[in-house]
PDB file of N, CA and C in Angstrom:
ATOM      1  N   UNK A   1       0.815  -1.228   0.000  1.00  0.00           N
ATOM      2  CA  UNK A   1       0.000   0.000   0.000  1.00  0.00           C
ATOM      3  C   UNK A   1       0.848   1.278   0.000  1.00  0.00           C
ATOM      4  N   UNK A   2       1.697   1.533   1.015  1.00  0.00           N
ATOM      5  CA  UNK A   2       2.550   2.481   0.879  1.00  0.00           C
ATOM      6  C   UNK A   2       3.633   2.942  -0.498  1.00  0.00           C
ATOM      7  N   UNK A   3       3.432   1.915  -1.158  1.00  0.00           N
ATOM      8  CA  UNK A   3       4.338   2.064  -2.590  1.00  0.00           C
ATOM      9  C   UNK A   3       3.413   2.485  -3.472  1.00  0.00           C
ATOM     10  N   UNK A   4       1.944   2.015  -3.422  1.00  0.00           N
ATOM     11  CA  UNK A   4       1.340   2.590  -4.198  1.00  0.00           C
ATOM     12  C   UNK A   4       0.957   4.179  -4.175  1.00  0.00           C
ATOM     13  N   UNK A   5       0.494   3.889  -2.886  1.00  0.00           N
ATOM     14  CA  UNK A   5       0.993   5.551  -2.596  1.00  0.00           C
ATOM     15  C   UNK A   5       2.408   6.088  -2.868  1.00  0.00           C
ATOM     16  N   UNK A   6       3.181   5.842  -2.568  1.00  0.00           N
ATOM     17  CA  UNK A   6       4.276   6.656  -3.345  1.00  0.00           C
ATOM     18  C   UNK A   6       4.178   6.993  -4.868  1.00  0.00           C
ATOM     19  N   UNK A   7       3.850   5.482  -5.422  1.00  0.00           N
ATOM     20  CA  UNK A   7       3.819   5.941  -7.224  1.00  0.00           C
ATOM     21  C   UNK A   7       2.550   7.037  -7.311  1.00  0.00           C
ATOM     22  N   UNK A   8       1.337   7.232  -6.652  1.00  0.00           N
ATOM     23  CA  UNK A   8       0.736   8.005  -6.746  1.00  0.00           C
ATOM     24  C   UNK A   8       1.035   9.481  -6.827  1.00  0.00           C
ATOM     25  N   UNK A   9       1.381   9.892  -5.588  1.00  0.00           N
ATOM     26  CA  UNK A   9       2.817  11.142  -4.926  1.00  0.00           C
ATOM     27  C   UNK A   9       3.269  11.321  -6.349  1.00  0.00           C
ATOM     28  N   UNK A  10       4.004  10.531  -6.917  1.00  0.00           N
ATOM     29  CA  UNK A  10       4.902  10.903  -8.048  1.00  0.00           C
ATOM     30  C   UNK A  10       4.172  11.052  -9.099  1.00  0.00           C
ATOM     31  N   UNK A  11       3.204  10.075  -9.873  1.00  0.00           N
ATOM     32  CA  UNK A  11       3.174  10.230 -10.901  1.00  0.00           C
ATOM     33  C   UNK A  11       1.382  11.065 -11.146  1.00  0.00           C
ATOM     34  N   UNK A  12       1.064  11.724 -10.142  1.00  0.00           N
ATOM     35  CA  UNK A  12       0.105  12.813 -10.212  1.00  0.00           C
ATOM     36  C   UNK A  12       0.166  14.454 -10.673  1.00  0.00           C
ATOM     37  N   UNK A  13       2.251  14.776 -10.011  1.00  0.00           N
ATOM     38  CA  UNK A  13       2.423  16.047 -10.640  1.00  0.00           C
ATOM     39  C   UNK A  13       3.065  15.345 -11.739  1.00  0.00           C
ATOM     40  N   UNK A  14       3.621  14.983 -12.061  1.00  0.00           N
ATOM     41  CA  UNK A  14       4.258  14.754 -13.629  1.00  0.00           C
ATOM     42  C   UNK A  14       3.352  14.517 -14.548  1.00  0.00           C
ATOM     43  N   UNK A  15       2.028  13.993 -14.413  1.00  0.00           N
ATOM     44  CA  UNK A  15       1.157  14.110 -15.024  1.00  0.00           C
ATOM     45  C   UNK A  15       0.108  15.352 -15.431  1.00  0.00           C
ATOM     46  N   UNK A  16       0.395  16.372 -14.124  1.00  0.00           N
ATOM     47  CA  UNK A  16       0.072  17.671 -14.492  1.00  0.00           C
ATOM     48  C   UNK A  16       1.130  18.657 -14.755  1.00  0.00           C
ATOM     49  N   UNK A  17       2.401  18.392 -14.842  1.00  0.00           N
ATOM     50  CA  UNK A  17       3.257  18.919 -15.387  1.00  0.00           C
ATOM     51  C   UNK A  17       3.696  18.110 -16.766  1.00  0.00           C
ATOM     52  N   UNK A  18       3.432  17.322 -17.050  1.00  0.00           N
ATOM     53  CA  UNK A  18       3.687  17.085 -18.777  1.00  0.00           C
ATOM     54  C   UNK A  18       3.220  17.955 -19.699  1.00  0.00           C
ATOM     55  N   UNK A  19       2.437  18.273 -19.885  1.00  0.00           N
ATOM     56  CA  UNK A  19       1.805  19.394 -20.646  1.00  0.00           C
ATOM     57  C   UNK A  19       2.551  20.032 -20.754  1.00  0.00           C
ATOM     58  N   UNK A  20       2.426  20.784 -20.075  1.00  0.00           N
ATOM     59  CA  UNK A  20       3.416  22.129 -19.348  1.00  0.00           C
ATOM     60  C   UNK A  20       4.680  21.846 -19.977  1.00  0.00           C
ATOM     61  N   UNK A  21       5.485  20.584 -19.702  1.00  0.00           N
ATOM     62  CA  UNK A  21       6.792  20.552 -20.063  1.00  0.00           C
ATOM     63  C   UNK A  21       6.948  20.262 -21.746  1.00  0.00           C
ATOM     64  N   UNK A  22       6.087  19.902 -22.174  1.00  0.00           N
ATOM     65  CA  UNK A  22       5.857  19.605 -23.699  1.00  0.00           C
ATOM     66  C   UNK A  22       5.478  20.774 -24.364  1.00  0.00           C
ATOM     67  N   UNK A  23       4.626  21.453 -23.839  1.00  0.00           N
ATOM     68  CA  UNK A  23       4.241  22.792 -24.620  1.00  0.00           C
ATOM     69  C   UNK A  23       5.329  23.585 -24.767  1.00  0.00           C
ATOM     70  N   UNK A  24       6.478  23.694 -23.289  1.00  0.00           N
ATOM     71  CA  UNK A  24       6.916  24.293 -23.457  1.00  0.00           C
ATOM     72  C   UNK A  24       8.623  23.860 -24.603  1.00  0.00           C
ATOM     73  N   UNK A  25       8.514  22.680 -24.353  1.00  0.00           N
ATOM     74  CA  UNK A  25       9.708  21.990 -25.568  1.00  0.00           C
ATOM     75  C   UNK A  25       9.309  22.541 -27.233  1.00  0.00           C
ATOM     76  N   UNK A  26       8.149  22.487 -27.447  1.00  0.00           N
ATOM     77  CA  UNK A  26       7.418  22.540 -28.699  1.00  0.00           C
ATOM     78  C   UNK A  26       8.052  24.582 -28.962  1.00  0.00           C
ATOM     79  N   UNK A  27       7.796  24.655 -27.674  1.00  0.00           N
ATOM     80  CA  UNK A  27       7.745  26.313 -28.211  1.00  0.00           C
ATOM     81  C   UNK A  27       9.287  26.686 -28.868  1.00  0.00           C
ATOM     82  N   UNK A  28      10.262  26.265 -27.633  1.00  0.00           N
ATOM     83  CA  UNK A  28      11.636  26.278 -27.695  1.00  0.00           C
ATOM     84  C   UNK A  28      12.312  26.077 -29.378  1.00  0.00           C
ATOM     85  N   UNK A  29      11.807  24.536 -29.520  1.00  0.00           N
ATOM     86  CA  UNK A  29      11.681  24.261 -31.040  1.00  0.00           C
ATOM     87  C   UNK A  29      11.690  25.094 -31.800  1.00  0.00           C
ATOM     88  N   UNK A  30      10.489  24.860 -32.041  1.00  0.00           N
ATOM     89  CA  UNK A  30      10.008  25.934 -32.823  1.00  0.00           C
ATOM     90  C   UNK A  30      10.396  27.544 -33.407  1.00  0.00           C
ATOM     91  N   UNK A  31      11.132  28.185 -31.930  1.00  0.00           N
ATOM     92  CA  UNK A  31      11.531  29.361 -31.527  1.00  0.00           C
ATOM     93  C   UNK A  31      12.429  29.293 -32.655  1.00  0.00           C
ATOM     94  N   UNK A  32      13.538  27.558 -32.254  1.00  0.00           N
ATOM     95  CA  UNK A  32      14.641  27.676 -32.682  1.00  0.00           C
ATOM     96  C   UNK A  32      15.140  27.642 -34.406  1.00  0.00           C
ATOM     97  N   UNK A  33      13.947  26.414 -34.528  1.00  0.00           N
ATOM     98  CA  UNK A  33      13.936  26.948 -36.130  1.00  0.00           C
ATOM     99  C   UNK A  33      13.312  27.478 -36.651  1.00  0.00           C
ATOM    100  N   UNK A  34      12.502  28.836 -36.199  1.00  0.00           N
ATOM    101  CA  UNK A  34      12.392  29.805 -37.119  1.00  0.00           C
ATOM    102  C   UNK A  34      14.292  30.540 -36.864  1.00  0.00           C
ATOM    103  N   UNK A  35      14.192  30.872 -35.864  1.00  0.00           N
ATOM    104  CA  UNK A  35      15.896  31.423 -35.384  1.00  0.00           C
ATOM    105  C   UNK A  35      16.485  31.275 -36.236  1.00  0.00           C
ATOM    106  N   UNK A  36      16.685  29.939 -36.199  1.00  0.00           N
ATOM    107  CA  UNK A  36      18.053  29.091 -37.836  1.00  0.00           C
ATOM    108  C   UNK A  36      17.376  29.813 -39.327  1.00  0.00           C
ATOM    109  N   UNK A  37      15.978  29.411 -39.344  1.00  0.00           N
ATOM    110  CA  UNK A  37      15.844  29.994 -40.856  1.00  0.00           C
ATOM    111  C   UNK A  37      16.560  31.034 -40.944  1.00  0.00           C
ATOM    112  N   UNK A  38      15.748  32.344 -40.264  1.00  0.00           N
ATOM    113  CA  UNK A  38      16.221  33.698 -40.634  1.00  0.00           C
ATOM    114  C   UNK A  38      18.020  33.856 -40.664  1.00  0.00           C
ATOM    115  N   UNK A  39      18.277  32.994 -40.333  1.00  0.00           N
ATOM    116  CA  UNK A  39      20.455  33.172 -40.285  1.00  0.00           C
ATOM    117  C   UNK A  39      20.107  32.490 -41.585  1.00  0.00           C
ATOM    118  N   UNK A  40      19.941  31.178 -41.773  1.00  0.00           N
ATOM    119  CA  UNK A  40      19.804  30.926 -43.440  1.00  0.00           C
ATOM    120  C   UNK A  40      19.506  32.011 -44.623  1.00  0.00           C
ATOM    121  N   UNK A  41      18.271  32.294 -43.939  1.00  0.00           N
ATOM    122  CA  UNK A  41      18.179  33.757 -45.062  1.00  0.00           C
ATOM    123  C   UNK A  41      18.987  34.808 -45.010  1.00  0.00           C
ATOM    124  N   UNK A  42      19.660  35.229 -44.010  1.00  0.00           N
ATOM    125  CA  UNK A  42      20.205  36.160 -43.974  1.00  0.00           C
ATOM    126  C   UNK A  42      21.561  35.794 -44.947  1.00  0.00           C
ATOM    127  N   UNK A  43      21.992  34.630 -44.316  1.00  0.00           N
ATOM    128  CA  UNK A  43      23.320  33.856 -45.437  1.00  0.00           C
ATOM    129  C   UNK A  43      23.117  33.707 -46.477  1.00  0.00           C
ATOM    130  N   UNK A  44      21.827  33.419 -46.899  1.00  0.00           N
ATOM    131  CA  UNK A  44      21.579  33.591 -48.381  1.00  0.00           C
ATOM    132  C   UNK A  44      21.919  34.366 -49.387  1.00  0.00           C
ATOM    133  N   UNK A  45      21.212  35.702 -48.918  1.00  0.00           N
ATOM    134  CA  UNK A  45      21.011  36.960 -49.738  1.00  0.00           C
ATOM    135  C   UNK A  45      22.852  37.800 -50.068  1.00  0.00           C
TER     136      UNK A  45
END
């Protein structure tokens, strides 16, 4: 019983922090390759 409770403890915020941590990976991404394009374009021209 007490272990289950523990996995509970644990895997209740990580489950409300996944989101959170995914949305915020996606953004980072994202951030980053638009970032890279515009140096591409800029190297381009």
């Amino acid at each position: 019983m007490p272990l289950m409770r523990m996995i509970a403890v644990i895997c209740i915020p990580v489950k409300a922090y996944l989101p959170v941590i995914l949305l915020r990976f996606q953004l980072d991404v994202s951030i980053n390759y638009v970032f890279h394009h515009q140096i591409l374009r800029e190297n381009i021209k």
